[in-house]
Every structure is written in C-alpha cells, then in structure tokens.
C-alpha atoms as a PDB file:
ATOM      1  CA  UNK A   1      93.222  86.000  90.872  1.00  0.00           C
ATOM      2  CA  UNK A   2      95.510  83.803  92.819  1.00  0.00           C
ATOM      3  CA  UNK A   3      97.626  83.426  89.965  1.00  0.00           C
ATOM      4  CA  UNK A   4      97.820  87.053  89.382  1.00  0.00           C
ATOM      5  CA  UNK A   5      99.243  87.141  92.790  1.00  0.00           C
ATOM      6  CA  UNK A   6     101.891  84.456  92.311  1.00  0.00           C
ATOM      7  CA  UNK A   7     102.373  86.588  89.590  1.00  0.00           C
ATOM      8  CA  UNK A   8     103.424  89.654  91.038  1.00  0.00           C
ATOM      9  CA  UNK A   9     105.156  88.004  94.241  1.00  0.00           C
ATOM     10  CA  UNK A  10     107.306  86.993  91.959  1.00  0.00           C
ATOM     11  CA  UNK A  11     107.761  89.805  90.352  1.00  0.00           C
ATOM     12  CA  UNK A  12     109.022  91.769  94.014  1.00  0.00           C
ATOM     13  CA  UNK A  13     110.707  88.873  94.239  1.00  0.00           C
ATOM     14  CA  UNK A  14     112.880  89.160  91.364  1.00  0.00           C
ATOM     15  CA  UNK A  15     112.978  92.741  92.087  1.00  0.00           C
ATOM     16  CA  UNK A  16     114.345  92.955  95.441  1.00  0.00           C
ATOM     17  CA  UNK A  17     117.105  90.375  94.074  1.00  0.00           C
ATOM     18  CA  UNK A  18     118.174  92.536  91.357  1.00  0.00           C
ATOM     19  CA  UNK A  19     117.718  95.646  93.794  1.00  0.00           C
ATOM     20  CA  UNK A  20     120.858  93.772  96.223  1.00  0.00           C
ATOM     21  CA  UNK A  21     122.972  92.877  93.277  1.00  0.00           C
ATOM     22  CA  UNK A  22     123.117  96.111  91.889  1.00  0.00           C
ATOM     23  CA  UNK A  23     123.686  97.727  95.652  1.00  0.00           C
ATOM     24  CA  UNK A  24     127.535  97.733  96.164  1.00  0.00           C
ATOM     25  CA  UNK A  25     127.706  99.036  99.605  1.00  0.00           C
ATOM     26  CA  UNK A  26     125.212 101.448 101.495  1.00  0.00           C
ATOM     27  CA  UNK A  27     125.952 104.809 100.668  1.00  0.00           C
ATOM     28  CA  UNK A  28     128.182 107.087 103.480  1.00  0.00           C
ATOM     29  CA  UNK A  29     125.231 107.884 105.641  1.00  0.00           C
ATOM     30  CA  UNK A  30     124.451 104.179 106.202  1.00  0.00           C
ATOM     31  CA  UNK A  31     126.082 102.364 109.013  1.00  0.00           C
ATOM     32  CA  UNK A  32     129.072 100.105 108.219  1.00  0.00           C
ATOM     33  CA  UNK A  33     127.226  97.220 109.304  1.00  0.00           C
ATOM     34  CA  UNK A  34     124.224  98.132 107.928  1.00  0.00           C
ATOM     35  CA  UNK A  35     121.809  95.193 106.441  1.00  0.00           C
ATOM     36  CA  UNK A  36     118.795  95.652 104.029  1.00  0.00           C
ATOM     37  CA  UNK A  37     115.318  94.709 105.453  1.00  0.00           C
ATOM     38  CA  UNK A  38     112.330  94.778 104.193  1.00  0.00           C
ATOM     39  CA  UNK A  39     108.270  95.672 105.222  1.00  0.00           C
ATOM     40  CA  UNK A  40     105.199  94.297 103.318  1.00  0.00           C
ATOM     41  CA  UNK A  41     102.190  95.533 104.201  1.00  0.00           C
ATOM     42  CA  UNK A  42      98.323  95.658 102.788  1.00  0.00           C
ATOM     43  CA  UNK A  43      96.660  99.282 102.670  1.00  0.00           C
ATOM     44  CA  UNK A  44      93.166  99.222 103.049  1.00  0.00           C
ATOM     45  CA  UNK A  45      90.817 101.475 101.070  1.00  0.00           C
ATOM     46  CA  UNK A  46      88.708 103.766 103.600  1.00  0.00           C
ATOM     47  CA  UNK A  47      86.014 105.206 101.892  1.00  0.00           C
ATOM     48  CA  UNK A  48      86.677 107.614  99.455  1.00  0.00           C
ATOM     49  CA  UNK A  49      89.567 109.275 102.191  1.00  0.00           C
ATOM     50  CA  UNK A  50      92.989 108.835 100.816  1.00  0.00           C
ATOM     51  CA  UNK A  51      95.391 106.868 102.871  1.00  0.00           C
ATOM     52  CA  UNK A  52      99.252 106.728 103.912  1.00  0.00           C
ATOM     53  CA  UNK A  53     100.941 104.043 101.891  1.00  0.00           C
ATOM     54  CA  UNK A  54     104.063 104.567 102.788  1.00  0.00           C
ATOM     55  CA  UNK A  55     105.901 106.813 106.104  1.00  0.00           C
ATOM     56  CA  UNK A  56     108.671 109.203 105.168  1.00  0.00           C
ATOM     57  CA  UNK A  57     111.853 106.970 105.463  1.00  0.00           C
ATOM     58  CA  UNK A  58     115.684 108.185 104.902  1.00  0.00           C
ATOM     59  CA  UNK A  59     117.125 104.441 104.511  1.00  0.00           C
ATOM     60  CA  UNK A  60     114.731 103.689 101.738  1.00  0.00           C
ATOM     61  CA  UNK A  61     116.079 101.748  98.891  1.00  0.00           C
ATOM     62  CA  UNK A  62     113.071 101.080  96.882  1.00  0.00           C
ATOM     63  CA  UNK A  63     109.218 101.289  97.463  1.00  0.00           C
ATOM     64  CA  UNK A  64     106.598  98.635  95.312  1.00  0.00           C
ATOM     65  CA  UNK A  65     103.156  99.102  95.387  1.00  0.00           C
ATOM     66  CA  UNK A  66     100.712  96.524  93.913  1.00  0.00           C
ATOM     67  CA  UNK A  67      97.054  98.019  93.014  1.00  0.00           C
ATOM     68  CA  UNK A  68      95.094  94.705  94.294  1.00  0.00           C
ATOM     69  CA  UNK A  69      91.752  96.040  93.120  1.00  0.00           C
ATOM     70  CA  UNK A  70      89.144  96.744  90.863  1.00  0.00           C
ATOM     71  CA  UNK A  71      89.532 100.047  90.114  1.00  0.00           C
ATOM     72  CA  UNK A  72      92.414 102.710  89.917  1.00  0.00           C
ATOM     73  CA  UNK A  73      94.723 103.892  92.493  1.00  0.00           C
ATOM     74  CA  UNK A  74      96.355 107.249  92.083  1.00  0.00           C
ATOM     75  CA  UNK A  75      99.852 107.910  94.187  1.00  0.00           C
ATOM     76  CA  UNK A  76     101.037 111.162  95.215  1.00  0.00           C
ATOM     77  CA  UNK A  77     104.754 111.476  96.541  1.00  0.00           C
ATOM     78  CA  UNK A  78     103.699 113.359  99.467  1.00  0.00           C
ATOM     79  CA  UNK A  79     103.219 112.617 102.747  1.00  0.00           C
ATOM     80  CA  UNK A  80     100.239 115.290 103.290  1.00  0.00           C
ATOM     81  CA  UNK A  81      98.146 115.490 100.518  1.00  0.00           C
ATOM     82  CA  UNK A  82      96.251 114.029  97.299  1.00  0.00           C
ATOM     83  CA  UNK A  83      93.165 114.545  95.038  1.00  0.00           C
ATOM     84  CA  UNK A  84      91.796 113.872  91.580  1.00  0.00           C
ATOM     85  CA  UNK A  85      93.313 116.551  90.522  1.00  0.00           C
ATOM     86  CA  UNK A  86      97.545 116.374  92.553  1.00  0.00           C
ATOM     87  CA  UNK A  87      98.964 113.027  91.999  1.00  0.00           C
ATOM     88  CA  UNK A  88     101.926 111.366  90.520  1.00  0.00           C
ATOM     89  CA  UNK A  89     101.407 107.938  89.820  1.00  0.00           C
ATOM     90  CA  UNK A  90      97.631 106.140  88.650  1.00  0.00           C
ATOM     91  CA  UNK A  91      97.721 102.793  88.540  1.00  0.00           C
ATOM     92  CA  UNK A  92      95.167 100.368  87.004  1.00  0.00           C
ATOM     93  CA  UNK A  93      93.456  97.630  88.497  1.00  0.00           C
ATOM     94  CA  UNK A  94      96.599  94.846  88.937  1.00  0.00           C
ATOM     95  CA  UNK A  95      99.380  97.198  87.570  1.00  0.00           C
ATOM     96  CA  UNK A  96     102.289  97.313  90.093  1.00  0.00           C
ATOM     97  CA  UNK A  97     104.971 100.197  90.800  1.00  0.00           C
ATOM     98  CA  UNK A  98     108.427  99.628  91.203  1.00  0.00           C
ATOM     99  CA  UNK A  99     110.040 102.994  92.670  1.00  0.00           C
ATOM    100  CA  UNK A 100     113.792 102.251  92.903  1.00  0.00           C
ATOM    101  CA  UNK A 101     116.997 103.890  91.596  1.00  0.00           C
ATOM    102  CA  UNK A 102     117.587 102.071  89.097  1.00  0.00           C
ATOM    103  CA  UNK A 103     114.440 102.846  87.258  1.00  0.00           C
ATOM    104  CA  UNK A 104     114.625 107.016  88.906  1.00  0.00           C
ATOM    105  CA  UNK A 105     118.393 107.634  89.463  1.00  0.00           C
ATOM    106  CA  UNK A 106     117.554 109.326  92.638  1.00  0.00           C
ATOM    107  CA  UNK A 107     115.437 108.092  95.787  1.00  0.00           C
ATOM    108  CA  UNK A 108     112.064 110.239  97.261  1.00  0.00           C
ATOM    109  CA  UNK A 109     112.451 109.317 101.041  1.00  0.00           C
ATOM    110  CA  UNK A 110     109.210 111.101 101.613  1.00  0.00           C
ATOM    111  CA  UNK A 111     105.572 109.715 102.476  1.00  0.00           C
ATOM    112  CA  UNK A 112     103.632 108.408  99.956  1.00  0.00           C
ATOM    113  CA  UNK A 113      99.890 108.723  99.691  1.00  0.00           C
ATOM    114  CA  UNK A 114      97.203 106.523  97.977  1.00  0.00           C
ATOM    115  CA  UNK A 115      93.823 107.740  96.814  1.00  0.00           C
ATOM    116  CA  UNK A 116      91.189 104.748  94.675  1.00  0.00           C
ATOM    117  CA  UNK A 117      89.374 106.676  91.629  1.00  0.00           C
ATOM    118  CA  UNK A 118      85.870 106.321  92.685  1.00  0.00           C
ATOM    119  CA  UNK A 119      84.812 106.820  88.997  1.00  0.00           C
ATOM    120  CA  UNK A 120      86.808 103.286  88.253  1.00  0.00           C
ATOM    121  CA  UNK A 121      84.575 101.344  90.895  1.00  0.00           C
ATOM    122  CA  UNK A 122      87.533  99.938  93.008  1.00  0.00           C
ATOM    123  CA  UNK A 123      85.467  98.165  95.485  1.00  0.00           C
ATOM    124  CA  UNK A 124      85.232  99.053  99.131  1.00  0.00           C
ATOM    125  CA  UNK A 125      87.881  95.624  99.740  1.00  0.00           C
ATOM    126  CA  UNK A 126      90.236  96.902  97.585  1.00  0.00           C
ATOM    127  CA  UNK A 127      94.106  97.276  98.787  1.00  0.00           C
ATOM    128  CA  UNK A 128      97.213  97.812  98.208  1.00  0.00           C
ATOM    129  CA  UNK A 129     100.303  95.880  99.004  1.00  0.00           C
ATOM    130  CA  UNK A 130     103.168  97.958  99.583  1.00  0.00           C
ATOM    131  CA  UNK A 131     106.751  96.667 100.388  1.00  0.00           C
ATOM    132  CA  UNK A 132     109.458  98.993 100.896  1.00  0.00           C
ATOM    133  CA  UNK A 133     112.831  98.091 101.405  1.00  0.00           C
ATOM    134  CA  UNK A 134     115.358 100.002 103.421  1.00  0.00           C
ATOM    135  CA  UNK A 135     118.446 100.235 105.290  1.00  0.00           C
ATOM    136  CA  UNK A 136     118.961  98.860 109.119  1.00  0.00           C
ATOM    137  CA  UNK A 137     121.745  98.765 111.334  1.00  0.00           C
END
C-alpha cells in the first residue's frame, strides 16, 4: 500500500511538472502576475451519499483524483448531482484521473462529484485524494 502511494505521488508529481512546462503564459483572463498553486485534499466516503470532490473553479488548470480504496469510485462533472446510473468517470480501486488540457483540449471549471459503487465493497475508510491546480494572483 505505501508503495502504491509513492507510486502515485509521483505520478502528480511528474504531472504537475509537465502541466507548467507545457503552460506558456496564463491565458488573457488571468492576471499578469498570476502564479500557479495548488490544493491537495482527502475526500472522505460518507455512507453511501455522494460527496463534493472538487468546488466549481474558473482558474483551474488541471484536477487529479486518486481512488484510495477498495472499491470503485464513479465521478460526475457536476457540481449537483450523481447516481449509478449519471456519471462520467468510474474509477477502480487505485486507478488515478488526470483531468488536464493536454489530455481534454478544453478545461470543465465546474464542481465535480464523487459517488463509491457500493456493489464493489469500497470500505467505509475509503477516500479520495484530489489535487487541483489553478491560477492565483
């Protein structure tokens, strides 16, 4: 398990690198002295109630999402809703998400939501860890 962590901190390491090199200057709504920041958070399963992985953010530059659990965690890019049945993303148990432009061309700024698959088992200590990395003047 801890390796699997190293793992994947190395990973969003890696990632957020690439993500600055390939940024040549913020876009025209960004402050000229903008500077990119970062938050890394754990999401806590509650239950079976989905759960806000993410607030609706317009200097977003790239979202990843690490399923640290058992069981499968579906995403929905929305900041209201998700079910079984309206989702956009499932990942399994250790698979991680990197939502950035380089892999989508274009940027949802929106919430994000997380729901665990209760049919997978996740666990009731499973999480997610969710870095997003934005814009800041």
């Amino acid at each position: 398990m801890l390796n699997e962590l190293i793992k994947v901190l190395c990973e969003l390491a890696a990632n957020v690198e690439a993500l600055v090199t390939n940024l040549q200057k913020p876009q025209g709504s960004q402050p000229s002295q903008a500077r990119i920041a970062s938050s890394i958070s754990p999401v806590m399963k509650q239950g079976e109630q989905p759960v806000r992985l993410v607030n609706e953010n317009p200097h977003r530059l790239g979202v990843i999402i690490h399923n640290n659990s058992e069981g499968e965690l579906m995403i929905a890019l929305d900041s209201q809703r998700i079910s079984d049945k309206f989702y956009t993303f499932k990942l399994r148990a250790g698979e991680t998400l990197h939502f950035d432009l380089r892999r989508f061309g274009e940027l949802y700024k929106g919430g994000f939501m997380g729901l665990w698959d209760e049919a997978t088992n996740p666990g009731a200590e499973s999480k997610a860890l969710v870095t997003e990395i934005f814009w800041i003047s």
